[in-house]
PDB file of N, CA and C in Angstrom:
ATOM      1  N   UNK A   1     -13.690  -1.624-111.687  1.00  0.00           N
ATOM      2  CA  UNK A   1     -14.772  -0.902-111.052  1.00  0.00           C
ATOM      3  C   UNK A   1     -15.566  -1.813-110.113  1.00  0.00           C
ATOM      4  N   UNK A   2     -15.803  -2.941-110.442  1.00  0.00           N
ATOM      5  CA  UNK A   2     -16.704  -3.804-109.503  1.00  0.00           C
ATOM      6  C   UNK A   2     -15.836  -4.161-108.677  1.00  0.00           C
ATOM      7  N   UNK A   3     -14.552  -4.376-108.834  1.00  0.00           N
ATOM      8  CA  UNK A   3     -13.874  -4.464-107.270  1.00  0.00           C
ATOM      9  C   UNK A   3     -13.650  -3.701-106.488  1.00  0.00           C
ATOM     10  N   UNK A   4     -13.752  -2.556-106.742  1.00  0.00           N
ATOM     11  CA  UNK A   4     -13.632  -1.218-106.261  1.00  0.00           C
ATOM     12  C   UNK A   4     -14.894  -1.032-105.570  1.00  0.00           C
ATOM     13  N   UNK A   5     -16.142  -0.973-105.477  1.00  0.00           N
ATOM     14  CA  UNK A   5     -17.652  -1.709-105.391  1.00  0.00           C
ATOM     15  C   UNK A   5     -17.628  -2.771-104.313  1.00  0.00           C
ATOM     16  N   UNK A   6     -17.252  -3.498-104.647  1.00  0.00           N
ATOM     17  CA  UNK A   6     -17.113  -5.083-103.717  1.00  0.00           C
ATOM     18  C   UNK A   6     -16.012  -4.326-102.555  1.00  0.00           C
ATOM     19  N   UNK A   7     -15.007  -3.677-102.583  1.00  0.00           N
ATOM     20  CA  UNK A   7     -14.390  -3.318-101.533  1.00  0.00           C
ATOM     21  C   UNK A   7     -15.364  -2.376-101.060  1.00  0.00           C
ATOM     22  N   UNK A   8     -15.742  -1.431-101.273  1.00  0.00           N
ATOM     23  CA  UNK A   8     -16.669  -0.892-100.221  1.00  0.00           C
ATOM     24  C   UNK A   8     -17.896  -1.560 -99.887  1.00  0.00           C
ATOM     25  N   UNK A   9     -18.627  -1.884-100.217  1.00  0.00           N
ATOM     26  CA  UNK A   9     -19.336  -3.086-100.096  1.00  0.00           C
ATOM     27  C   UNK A   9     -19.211  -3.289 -98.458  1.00  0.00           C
ATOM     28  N   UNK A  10     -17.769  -4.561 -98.782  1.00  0.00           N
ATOM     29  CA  UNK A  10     -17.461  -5.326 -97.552  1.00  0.00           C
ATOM     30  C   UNK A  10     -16.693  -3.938 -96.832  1.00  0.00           C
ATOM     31  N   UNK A  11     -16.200  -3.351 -96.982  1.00  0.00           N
ATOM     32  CA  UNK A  11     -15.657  -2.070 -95.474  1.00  0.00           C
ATOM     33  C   UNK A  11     -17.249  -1.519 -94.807  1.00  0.00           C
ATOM     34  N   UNK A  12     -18.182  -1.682 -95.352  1.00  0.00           N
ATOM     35  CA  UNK A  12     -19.556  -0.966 -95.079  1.00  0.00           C
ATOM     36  C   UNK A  12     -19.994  -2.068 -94.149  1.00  0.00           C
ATOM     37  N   UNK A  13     -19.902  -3.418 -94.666  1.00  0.00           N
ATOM     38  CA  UNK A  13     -20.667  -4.440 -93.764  1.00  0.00           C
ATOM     39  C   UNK A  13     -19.660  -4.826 -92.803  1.00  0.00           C
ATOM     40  N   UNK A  14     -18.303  -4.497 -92.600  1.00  0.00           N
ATOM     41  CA  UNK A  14     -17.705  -5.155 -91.578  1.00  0.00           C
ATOM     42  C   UNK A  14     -17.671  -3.568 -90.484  1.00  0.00           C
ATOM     43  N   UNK A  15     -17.814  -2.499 -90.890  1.00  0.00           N
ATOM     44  CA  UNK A  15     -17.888  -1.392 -90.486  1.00  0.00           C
ATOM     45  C   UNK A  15     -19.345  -1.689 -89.466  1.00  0.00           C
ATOM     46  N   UNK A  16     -20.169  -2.118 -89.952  1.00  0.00           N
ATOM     47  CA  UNK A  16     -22.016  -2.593 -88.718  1.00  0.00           C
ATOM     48  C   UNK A  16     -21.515  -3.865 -88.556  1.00  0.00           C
ATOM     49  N   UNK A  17     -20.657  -4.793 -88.519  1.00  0.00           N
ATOM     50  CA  UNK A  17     -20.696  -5.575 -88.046  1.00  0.00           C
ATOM     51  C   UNK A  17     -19.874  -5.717 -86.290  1.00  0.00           C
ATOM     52  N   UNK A  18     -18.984  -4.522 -86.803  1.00  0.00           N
ATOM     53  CA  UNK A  18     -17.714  -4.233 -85.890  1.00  0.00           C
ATOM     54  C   UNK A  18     -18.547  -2.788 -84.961  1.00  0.00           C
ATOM     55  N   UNK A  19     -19.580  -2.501 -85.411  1.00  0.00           N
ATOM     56  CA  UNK A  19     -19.937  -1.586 -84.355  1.00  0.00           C
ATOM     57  C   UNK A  19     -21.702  -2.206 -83.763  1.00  0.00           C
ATOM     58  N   UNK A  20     -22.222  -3.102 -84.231  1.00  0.00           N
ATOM     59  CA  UNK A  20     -23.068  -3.819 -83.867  1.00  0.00           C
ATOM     60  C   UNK A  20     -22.595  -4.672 -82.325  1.00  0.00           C
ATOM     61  N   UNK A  21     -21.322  -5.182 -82.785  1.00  0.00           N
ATOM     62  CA  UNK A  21     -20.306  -6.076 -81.768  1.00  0.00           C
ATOM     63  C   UNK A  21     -20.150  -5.013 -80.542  1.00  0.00           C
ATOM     64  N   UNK A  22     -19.298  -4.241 -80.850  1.00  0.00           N
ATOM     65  CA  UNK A  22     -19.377  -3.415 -79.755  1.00  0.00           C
ATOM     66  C   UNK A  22     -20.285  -2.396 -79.433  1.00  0.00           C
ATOM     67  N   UNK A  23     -21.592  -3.174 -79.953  1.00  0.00           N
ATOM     68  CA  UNK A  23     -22.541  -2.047 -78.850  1.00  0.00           C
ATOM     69  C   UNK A  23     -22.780  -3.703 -77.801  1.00  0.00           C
ATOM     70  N   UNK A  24     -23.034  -4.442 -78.127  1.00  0.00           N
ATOM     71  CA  UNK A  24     -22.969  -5.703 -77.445  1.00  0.00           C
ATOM     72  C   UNK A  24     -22.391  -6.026 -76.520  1.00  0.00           C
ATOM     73  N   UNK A  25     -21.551  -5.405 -76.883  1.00  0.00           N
ATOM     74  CA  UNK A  25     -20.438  -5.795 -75.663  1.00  0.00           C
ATOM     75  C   UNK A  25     -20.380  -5.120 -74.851  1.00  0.00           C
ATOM     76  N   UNK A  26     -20.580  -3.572 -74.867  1.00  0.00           N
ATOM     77  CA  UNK A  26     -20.919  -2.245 -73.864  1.00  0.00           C
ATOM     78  C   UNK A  26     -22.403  -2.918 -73.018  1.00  0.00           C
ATOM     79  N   UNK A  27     -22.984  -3.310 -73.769  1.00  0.00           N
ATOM     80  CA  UNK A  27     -24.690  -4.243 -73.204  1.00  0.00           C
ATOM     81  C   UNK A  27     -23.857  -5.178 -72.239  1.00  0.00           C
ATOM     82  N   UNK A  28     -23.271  -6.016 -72.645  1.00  0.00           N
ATOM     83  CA  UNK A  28     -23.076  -7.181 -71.640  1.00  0.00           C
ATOM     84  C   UNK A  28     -21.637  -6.200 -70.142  1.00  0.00           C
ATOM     85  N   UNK A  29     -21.332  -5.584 -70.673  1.00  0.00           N
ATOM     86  CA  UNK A  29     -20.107  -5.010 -69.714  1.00  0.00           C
ATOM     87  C   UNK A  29     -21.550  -4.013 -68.427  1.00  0.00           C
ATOM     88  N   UNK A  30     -22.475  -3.890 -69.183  1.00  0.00           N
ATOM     89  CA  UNK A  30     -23.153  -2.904 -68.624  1.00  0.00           C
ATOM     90  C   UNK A  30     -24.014  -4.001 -67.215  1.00  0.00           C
ATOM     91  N   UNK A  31     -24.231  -5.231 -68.094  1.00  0.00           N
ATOM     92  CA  UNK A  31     -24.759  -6.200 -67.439  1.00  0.00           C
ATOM     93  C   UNK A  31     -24.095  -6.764 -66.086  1.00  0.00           C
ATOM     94  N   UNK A  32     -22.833  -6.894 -66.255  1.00  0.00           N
ATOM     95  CA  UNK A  32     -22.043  -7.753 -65.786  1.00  0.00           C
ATOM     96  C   UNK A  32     -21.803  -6.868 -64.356  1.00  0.00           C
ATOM     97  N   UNK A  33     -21.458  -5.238 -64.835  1.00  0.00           N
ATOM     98  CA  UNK A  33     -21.051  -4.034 -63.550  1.00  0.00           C
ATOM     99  C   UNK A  33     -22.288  -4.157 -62.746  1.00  0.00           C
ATOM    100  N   UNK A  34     -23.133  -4.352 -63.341  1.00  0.00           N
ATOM    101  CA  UNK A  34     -24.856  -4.302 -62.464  1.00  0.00           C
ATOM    102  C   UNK A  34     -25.100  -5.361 -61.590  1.00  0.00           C
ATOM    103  N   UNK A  35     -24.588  -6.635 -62.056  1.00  0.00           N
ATOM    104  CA  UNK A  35     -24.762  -7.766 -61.250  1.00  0.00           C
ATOM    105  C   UNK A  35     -23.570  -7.716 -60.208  1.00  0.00           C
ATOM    106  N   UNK A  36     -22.540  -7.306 -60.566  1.00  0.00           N
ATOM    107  CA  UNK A  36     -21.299  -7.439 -59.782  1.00  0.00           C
ATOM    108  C   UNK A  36     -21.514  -6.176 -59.040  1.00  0.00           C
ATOM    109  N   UNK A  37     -21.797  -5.257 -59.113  1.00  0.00           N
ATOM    110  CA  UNK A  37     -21.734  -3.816 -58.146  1.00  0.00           C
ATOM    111  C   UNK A  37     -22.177  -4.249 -56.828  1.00  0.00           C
ATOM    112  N   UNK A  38     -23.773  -4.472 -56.751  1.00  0.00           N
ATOM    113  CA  UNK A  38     -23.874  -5.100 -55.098  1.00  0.00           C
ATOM    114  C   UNK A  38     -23.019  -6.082 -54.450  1.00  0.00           C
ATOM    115  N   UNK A  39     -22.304  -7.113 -55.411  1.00  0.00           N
ATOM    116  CA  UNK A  39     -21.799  -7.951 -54.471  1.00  0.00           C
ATOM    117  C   UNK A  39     -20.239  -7.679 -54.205  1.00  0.00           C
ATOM    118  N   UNK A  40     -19.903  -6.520 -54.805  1.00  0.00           N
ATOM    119  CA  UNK A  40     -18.687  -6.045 -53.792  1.00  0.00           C
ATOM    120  C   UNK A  40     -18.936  -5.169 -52.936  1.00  0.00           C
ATOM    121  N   UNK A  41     -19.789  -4.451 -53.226  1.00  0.00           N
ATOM    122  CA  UNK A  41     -20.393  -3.130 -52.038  1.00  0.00           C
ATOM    123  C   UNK A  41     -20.410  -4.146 -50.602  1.00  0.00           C
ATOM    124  N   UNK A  42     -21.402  -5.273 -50.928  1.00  0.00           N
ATOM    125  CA  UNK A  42     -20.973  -6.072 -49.724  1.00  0.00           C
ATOM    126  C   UNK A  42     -19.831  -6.642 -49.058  1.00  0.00           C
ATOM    127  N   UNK A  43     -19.125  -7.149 -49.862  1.00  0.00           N
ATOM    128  CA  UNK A  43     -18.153  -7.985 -49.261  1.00  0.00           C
ATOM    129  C   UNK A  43     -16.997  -6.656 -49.098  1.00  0.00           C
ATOM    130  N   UNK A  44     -17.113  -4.878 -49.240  1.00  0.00           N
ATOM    131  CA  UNK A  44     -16.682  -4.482 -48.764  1.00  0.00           C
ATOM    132  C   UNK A  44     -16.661  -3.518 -47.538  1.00  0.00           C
ATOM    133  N   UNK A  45     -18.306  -3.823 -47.357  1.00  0.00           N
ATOM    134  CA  UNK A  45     -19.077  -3.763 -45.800  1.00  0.00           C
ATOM    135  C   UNK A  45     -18.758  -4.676 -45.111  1.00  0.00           C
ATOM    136  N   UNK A  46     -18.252  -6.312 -45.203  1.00  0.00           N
ATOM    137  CA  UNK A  46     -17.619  -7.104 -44.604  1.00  0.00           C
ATOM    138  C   UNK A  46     -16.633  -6.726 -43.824  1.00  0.00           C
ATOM    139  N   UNK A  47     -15.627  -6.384 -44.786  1.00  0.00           N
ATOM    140  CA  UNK A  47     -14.363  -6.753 -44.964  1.00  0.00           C
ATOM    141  C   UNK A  47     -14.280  -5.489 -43.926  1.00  0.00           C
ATOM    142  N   UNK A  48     -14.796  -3.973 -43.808  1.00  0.00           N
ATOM    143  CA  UNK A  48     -14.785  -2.908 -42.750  1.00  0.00           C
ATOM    144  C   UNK A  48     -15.133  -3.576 -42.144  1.00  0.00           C
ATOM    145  N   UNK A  49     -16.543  -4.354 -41.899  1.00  0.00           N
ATOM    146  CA  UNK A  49     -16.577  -4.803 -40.133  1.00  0.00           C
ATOM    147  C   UNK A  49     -15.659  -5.695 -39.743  1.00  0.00           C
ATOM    148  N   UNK A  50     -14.687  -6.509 -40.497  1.00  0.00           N
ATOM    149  CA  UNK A  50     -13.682  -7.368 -40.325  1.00  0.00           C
ATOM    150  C   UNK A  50     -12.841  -6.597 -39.528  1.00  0.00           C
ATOM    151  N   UNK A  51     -12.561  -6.137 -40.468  1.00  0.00           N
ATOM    152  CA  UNK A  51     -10.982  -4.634 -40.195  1.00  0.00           C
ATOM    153  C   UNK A  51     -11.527  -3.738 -38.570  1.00  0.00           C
ATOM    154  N   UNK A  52     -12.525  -3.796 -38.142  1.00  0.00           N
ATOM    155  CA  UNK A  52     -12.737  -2.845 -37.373  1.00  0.00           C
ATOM    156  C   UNK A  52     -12.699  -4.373 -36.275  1.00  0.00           C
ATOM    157  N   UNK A  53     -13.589  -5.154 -35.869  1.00  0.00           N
ATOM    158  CA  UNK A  53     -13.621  -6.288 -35.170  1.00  0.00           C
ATOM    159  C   UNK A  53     -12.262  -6.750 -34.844  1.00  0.00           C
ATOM    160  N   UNK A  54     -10.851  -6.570 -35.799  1.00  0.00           N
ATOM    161  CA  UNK A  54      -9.806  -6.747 -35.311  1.00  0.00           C
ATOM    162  C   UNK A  54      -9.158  -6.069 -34.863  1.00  0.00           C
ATOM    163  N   UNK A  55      -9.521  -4.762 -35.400  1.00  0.00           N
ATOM    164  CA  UNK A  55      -9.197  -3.411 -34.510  1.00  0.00           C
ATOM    165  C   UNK A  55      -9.441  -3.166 -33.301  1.00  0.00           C
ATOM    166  N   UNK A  56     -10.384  -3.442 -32.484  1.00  0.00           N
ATOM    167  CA  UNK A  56     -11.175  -3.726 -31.553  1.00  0.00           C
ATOM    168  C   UNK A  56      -9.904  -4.741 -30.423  1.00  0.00           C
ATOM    169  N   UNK A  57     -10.036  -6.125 -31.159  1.00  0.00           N
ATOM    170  CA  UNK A  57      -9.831  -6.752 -30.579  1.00  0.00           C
ATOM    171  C   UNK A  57      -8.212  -6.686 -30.044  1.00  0.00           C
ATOM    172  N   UNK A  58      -7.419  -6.066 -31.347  1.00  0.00           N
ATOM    173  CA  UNK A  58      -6.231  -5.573 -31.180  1.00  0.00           C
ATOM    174  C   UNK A  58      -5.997  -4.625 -30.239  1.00  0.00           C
ATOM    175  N   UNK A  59      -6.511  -3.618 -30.291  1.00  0.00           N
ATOM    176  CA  UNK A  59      -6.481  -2.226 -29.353  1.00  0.00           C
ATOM    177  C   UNK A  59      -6.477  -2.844 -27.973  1.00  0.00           C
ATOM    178  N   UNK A  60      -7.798  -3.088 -26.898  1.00  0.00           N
ATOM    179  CA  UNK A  60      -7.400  -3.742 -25.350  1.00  0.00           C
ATOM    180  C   UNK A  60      -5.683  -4.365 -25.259  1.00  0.00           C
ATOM    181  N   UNK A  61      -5.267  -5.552 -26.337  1.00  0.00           N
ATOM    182  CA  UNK A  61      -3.888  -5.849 -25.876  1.00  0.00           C
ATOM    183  C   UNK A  61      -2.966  -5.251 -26.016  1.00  0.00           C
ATOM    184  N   UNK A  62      -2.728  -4.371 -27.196  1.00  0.00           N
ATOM    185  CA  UNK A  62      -1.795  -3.465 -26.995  1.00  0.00           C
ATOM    186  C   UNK A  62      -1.658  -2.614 -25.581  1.00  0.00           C
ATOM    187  N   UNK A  63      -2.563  -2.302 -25.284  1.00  0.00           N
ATOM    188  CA  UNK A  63      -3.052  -1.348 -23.741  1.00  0.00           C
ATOM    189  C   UNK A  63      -2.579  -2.038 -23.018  1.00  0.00           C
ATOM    190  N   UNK A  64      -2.553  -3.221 -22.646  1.00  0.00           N
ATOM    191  CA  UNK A  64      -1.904  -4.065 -21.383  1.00  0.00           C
ATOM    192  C   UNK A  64      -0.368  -4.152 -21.111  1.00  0.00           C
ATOM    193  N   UNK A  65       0.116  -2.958 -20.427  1.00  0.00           N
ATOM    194  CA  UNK A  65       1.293  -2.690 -19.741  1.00  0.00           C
ATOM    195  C   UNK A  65       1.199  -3.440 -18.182  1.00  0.00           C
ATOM    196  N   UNK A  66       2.453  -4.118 -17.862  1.00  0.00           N
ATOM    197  CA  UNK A  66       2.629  -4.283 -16.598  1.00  0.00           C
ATOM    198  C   UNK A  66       3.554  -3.090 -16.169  1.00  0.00           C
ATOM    199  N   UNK A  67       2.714  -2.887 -14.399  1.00  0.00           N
ATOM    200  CA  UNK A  67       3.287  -1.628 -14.170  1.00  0.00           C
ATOM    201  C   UNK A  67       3.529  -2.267 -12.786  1.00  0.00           C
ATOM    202  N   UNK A  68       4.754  -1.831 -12.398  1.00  0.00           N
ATOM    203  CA  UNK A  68       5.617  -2.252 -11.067  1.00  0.00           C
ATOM    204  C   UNK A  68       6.035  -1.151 -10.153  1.00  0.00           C
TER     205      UNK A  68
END
């Protein structure tokens, strides 16, 4: 009987220990998307004005046909 006791016991405390953990970890994942969200929003406002600046620059030479 007391081991029977002692097993629930410990399934009860590893049961809040294992959902204590992962609320923690949803906290820090929550942390991490928050800090990281602006700095790709940027570098993918970059990366369009990149893509367009070579677009740009690409487009005039393609256009340059010699005509005889």
């Amino acid at each position: 009987m007391l081991v029977f006791i002692s097993i629930i016991v410990i399934a009860v405390v590893a049961a809040l220990v294992y959902n204590n953990n992962k609320k923690k970890i949803a906290e820090t994942i929550e942390k991490v998307e928050s800090t990281i969200a602006p700095a790709v929003k940027e570098v993918k406002e970059v990366v369009a004005k990149a893509e367009a600046e070579i677009a740009k620059a690409k487009k005039p030479a393609a256009k340059k046909t010699t005509k005889k």
